[in-house]
Structure formats: C-alpha cells, structure tokens
Protein backbone atom coordinates (compact mmCIF):
# COMPACT_ATOMS: atom_id res chain seq x y z
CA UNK A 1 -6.72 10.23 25.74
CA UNK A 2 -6.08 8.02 29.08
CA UNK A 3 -6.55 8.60 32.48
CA UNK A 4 -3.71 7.96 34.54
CA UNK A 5 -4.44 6.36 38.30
CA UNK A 6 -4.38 3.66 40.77
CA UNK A 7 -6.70 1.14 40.28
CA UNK A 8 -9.16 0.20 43.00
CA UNK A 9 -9.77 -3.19 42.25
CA UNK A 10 -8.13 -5.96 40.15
CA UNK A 11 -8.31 -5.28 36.79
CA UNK A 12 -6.55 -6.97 33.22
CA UNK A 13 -5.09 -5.06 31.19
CA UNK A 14 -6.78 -5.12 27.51
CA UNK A 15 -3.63 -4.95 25.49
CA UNK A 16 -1.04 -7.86 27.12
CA UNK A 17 -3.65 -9.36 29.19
CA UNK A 18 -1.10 -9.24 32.55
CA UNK A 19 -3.38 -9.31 35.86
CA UNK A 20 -3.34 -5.82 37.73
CA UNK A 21 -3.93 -5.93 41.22
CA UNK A 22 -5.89 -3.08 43.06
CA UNK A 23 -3.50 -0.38 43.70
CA UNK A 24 -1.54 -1.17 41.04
CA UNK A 25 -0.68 2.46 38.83
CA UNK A 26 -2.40 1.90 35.18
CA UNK A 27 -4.28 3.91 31.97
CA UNK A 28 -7.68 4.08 32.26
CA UNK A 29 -9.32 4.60 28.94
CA UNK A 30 -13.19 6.22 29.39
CA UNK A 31 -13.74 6.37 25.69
CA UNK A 32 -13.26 2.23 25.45
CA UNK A 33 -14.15 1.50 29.14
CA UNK A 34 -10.95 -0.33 29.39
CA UNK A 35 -7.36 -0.73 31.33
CA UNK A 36 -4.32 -0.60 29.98
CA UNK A 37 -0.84 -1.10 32.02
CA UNK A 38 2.03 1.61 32.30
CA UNK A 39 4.43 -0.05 29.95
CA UNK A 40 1.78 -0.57 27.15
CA UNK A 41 0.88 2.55 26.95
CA UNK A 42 4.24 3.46 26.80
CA UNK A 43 4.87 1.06 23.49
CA UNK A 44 1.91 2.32 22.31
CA UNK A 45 3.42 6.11 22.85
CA UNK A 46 -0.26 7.50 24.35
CA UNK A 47 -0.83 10.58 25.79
CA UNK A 48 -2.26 10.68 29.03
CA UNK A 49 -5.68 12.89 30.10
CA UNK A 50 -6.96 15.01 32.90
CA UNK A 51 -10.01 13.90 34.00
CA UNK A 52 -13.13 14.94 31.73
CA UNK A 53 -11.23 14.31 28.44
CA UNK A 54 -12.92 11.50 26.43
CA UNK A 55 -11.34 10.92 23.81
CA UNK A 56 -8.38 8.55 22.92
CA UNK A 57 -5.54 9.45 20.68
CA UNK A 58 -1.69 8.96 20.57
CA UNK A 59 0.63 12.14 21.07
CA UNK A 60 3.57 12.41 18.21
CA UNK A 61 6.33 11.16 18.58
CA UNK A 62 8.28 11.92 15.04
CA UNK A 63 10.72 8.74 15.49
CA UNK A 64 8.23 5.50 15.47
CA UNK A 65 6.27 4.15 13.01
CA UNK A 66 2.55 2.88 12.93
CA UNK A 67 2.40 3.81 16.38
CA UNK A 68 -1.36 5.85 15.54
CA UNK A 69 -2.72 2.86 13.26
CA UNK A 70 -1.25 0.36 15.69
CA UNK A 71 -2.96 1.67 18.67
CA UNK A 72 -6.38 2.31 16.87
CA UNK A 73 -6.05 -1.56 15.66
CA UNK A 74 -5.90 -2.56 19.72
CA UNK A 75 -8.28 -0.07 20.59
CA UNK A 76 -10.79 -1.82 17.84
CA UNK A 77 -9.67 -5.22 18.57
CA UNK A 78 -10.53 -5.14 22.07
CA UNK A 79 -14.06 -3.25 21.79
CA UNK A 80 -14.73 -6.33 18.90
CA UNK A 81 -13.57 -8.81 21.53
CA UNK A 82 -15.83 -7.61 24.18
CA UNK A 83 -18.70 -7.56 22.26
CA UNK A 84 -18.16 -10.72 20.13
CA UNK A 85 -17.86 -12.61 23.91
CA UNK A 86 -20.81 -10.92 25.19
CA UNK A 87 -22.82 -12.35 21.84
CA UNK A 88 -21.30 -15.68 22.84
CA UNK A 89 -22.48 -16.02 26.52
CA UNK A 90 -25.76 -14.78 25.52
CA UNK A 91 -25.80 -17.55 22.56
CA UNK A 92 -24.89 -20.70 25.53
CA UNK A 93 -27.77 -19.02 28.14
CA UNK A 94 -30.16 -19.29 24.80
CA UNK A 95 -29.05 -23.02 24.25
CA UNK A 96 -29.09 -24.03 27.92
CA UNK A 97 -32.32 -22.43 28.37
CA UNK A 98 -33.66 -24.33 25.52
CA UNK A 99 -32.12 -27.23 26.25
CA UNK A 100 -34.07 -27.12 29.51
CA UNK A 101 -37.31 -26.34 28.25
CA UNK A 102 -38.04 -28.36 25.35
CA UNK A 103 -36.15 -31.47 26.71
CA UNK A 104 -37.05 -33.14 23.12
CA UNK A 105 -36.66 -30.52 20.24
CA UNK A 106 -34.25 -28.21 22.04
CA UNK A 107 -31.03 -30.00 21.52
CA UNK A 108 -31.94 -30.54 18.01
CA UNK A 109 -33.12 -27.07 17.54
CA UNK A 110 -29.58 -26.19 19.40
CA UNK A 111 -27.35 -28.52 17.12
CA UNK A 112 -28.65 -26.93 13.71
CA UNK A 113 -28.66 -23.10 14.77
CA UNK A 114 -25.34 -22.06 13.99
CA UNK A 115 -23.23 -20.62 16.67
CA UNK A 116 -22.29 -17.00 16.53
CA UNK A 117 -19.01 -16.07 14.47
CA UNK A 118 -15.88 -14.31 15.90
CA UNK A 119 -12.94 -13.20 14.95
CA UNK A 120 -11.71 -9.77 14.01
CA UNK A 121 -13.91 -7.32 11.09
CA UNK A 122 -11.95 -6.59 7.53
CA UNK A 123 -12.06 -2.69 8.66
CA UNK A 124 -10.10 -3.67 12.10
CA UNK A 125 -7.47 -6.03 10.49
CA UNK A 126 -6.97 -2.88 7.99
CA UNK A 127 -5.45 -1.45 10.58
CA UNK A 128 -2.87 -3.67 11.73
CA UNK A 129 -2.05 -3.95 7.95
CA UNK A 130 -1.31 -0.51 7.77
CA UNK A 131 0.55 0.15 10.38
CA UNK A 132 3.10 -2.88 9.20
CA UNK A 133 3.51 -1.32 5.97
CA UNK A 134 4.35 2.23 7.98
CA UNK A 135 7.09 -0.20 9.76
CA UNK A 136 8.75 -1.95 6.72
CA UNK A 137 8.70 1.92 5.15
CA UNK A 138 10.49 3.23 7.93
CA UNK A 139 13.13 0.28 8.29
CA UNK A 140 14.37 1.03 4.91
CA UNK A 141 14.52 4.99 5.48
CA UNK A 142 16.30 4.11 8.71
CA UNK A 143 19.31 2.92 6.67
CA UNK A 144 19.30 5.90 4.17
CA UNK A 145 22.40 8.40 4.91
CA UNK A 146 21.93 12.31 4.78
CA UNK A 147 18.20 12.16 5.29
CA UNK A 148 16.07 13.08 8.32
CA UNK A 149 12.89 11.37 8.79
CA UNK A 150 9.81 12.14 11.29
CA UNK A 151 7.21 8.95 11.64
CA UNK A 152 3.68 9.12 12.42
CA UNK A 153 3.19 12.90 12.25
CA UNK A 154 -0.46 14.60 12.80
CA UNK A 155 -2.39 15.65 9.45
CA UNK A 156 -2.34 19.53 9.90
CA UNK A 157 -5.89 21.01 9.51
CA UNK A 158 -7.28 17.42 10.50
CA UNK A 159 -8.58 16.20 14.27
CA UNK A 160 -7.39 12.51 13.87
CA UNK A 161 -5.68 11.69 10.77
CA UNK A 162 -1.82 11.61 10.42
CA UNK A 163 0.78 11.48 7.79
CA UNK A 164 3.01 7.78 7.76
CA UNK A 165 6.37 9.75 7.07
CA UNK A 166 7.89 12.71 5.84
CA UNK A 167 11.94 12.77 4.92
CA UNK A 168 13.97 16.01 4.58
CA UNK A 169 16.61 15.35 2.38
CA UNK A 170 19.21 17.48 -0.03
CA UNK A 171 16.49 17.63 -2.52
CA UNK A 172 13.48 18.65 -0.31
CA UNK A 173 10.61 17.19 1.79
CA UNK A 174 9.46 14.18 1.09
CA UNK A 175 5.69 13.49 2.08
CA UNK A 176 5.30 9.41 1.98
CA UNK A 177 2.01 7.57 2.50
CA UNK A 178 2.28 3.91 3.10
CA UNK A 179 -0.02 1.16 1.91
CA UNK A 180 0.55 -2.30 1.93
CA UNK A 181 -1.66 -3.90 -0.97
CA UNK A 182 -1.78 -6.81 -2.94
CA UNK A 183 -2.08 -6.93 -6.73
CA UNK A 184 -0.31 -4.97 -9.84
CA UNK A 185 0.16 -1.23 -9.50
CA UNK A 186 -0.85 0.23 -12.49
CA UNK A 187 -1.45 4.00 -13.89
CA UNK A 188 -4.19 3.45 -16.50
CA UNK A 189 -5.62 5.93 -19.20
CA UNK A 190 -9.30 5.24 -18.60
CA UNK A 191 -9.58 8.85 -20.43
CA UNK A 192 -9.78 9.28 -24.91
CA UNK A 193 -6.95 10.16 -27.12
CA UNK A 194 -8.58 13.71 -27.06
CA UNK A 195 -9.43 13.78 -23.80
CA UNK A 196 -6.66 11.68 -21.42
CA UNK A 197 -7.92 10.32 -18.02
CA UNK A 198 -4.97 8.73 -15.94
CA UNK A 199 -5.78 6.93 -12.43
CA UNK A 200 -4.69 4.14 -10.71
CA UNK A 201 -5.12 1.08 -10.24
CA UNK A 202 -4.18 -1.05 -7.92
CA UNK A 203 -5.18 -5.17 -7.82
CA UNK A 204 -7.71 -4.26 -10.73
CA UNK A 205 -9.65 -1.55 -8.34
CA UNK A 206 -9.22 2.39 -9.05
CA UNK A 207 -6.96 3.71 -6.38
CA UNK A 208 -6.45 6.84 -7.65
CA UNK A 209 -8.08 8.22 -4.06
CA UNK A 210 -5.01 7.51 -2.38
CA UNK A 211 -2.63 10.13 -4.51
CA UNK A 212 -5.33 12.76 -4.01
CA UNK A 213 -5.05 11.94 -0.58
CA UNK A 214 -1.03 12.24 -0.87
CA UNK A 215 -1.65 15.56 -2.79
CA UNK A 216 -3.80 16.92 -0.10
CA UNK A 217 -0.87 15.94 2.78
CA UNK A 218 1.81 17.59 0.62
CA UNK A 219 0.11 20.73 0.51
CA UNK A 220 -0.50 20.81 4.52
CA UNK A 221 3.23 20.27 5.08
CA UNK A 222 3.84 22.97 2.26
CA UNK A 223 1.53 25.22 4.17
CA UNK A 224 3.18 24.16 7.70
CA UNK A 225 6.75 24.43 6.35
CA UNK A 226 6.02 28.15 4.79
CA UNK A 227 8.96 27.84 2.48
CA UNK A 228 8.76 29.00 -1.09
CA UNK A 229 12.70 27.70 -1.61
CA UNK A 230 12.11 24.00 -0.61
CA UNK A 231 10.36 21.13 -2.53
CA UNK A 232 7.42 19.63 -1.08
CA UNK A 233 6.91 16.72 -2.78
CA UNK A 234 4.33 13.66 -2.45
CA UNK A 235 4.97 9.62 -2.23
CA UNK A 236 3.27 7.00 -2.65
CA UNK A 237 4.84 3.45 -0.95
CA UNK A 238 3.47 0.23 -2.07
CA UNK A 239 4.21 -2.75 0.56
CA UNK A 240 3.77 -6.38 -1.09
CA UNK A 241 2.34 -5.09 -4.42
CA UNK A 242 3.29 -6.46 -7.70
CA UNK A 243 4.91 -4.23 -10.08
CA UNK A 244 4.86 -6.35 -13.20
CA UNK A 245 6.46 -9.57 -14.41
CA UNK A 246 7.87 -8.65 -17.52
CA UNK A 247 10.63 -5.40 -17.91
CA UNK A 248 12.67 -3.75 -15.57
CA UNK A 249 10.41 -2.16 -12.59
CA UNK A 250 10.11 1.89 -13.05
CA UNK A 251 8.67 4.23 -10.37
CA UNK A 252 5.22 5.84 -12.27
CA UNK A 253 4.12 8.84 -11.59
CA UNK A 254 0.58 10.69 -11.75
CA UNK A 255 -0.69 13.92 -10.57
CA UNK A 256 2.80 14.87 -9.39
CA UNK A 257 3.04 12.19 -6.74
CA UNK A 258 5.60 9.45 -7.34
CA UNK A 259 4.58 5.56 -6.84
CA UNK A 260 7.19 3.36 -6.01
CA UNK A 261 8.31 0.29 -4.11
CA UNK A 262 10.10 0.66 -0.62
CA UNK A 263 13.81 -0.21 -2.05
CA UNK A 264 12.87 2.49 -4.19
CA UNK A 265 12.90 5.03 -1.58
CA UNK A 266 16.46 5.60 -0.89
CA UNK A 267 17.13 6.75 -4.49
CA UNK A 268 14.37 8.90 -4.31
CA UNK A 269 14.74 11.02 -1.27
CA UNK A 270 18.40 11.37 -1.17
CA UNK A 271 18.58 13.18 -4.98
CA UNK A 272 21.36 15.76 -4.61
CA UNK A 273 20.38 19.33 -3.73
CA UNK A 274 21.20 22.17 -1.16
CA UNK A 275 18.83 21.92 1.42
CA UNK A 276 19.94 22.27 5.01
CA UNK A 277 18.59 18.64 6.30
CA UNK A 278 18.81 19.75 10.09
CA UNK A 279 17.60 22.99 10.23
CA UNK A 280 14.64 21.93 8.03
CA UNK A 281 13.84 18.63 10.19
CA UNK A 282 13.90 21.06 13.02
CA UNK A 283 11.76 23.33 11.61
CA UNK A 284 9.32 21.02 11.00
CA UNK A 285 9.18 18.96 14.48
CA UNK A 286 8.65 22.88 15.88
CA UNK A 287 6.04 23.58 13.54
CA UNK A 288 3.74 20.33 14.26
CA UNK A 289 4.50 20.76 17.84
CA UNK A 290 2.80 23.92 17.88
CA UNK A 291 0.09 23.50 15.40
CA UNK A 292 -3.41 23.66 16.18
C-alpha cells in the first residue's frame, strides 16, 4: 500500500519523473522507498495506507485492465533502475580511482573491463507484456453487447494474485486469463493410443500450466459465485500467437478450458442462454468486495 502525505523536501516522482516540491501532497511507498505523485497513483488505481502498512498492492477496480500487472511492472522497473545506477556510479569511482593510481596500466585496465549492463530483467518486461495483452482482451470485450465484464479482479483464496477478466453473459461466467505469447498454439497428445496425454504447447514449450492455472480461477469464482444454476466456465486468450497457416482457425479445447484468439471472444461469451447478466455482475462485484 502507499502512504499518503506532504512531502518535506523536494522529491521526483518515480513513475512520470515530474519534480515535487516540499509541501507538495504525494504517495509515499515504504515497501520501494519511493514517491509517487497524486495523479499517478490515481492511473495506476492504488490504494492508499495508514501508517505501519508495508506492503504495496492495487485495490480493485472491476472496470480497467492490467492495472495490477501494470503497476507491479513500475514498481520493478524503478527498484531495477535504482540499483542498476547505483552499480554504475560505483563502476566510474572504480575507473577514476584507477585511473589515478596506476597513471600507466589503469586506463588500459579501464578500457578492456567491460562496463556494467542496464536495462530492464526478462521477469520485469514480463510484466508490462502482460498487462498489454489484459488491455487488447478487454478492448474487444468492451465492444461485445449483452455482456458484463469486471477487469483485474483479486484471485479469491490468494494474497496477491488476480484474475485478468471475468464476463457474465446469457450463457454464464466467463473466467478469461490473458497471455500474450509468441509462437503456434497447439494441444498435443504427448500421451499412447492406450493411454492419451493432451497438453499444450505453446511456441514449442509445454504450456499446459497455464489451463491448470485457468481451472484453478474458475473454481474460486464458482466457489465465490455459490450458484449451482450458472456456468462457470474457464478461458484461455492468446495475444500475438500463431494459430496455424494452413485451415480455417478453430478454438481447441483441453481440460474443459477453451483456447482461443481475442476476436474469438465475442462469439464465445455471448452464446444464448437465460442468465440474468445484471444481477449476476452485481453479485459478483459484492462478493469480491467482501471477500477475505
């Protein structure tokens, strides 16, 4: 969480870099060690602390998405950025000191030591990554008629993790996990013909992790939801993969969950059915409102 207060000296604020003058009203995040101004936090839809909280996380909102990947991408980036600077001021004390000392060898011994590297980590970039394929998801449900849709919603029975979308729609509840990957999608038999094994496989690497994962999310909602009468069912959202260059493109399916494209989606969620759309969003934003 963040700290709101007025700061008592000038300060910069880690996610737009604008200069905050002392006295100025801004976030102060303990578990980072880091400022953030009013109307960042506010895009970034953060929940703000009383003081002794130390941890940072984003409140639900239900109606934007990648706001909880998009935050922890910042909150990465910047810890990255202060430590990859530190690394580099120590790195041009080393050479100066070197330089100085061994007047002869040092600049040699300088000019062939290679200079620290920067830039962001694979595991931070994920991150950002993820949270644009939770955007393009959502601006295709946000043309879909007849549907409701909460963004972005916390993973019941979890401390941290969240679920990219859920849509109510005629047919039922909708649990959709985003992921934008590269590479064919592909449900492979990797089993015998006595003994079938289906997973996928995504850019040649076994995926199949992330419809467990979609499995496990379905049943939390299911739980949540406490409805016998309404569907539950899991999704599985590929941004930017491949699908096949040969045939017409076909949702698969495996373990129950369905894997599609995002122009796939509207056809999917808006199957015809008698659910009551608004009482059942409702029900739902209640339900993770007051969930533990």
């Amino acid at each position: 969480m963040a700290k709101l207060l007025d700061l008592r000296r000038e300060d910069q604020c880690a996610t737009c870099g604008a200069l905050l003058v002392a006295g100025t009203r801004a976030y102060w995040f303990k578990g980072e060690r880091v400022t953030r101004c009013v109307s960042c936090v506010g895009e970034l839809g953060v929940e703000s602390s009383t003081p002794g909280d130390d941890a940072d996380r984003v409140a639900p909102s239900f109606d934007a998405a990648g706001v909880s990947a998009r935050f922890e991408y910042e909150k990465r980036a910047a810890q990255e950025r202060r430590r990859q600077e530190q690394v580099v001021i120590r790195d041009a004390e080393w050479r100066e000191t070197l330089k100085r000392k061994h007047r002869l060898v040092g600049p040699i011994v300088a000019a062939f030591t290679p200079k620290p590297e920067v830039g962001e980590s694979q595991s931070t970039t994920a991150w950002k990554t993820g949270s644009e394929g939770e955007e393009r998801v959502a601006e295709v449900l946000a043309d879909v008629a007849g549907i409701e849709v909460l963004h972005d919603c916390p993973w019941p029975g979890t401390r941290k993790s969240n679920i990219d979308h859920i849509v109510v729609g005629p047919s039922g509840v909708f649990v959709i996990d985003a992921k934008k990957y590269s590479g064919k999608v592909e449900v492979l038999d990797k089993g015998s013909i006595f003994r079938p094994d289906f997973r996928l496989y995504v850019n040649g690497r076994n995926q199949t992790k992330l419809v467990d994962s979609v499995i496990a999310q379905s049943a939390a909602v299911r739980s949540l939801l406490g409805r016998d009468d309404i569907q539950v069912s899991g999704v599985l959202c590929f941004v930017g993969a491949e699908w096949g260059l040969f045939g017409p493109r076909k949702p698969k399916e495996l373990k129950g969950v369905t894997i599609l494209w995002p122009l796939k989606l509207p056809d999917c969620v808006t199957a015809q059915g008698t659910v009551d759309v608004a009482a059942t969003a409702a029900a739902l934003r209640s339900a993770f409102a007051t969930a533990k």
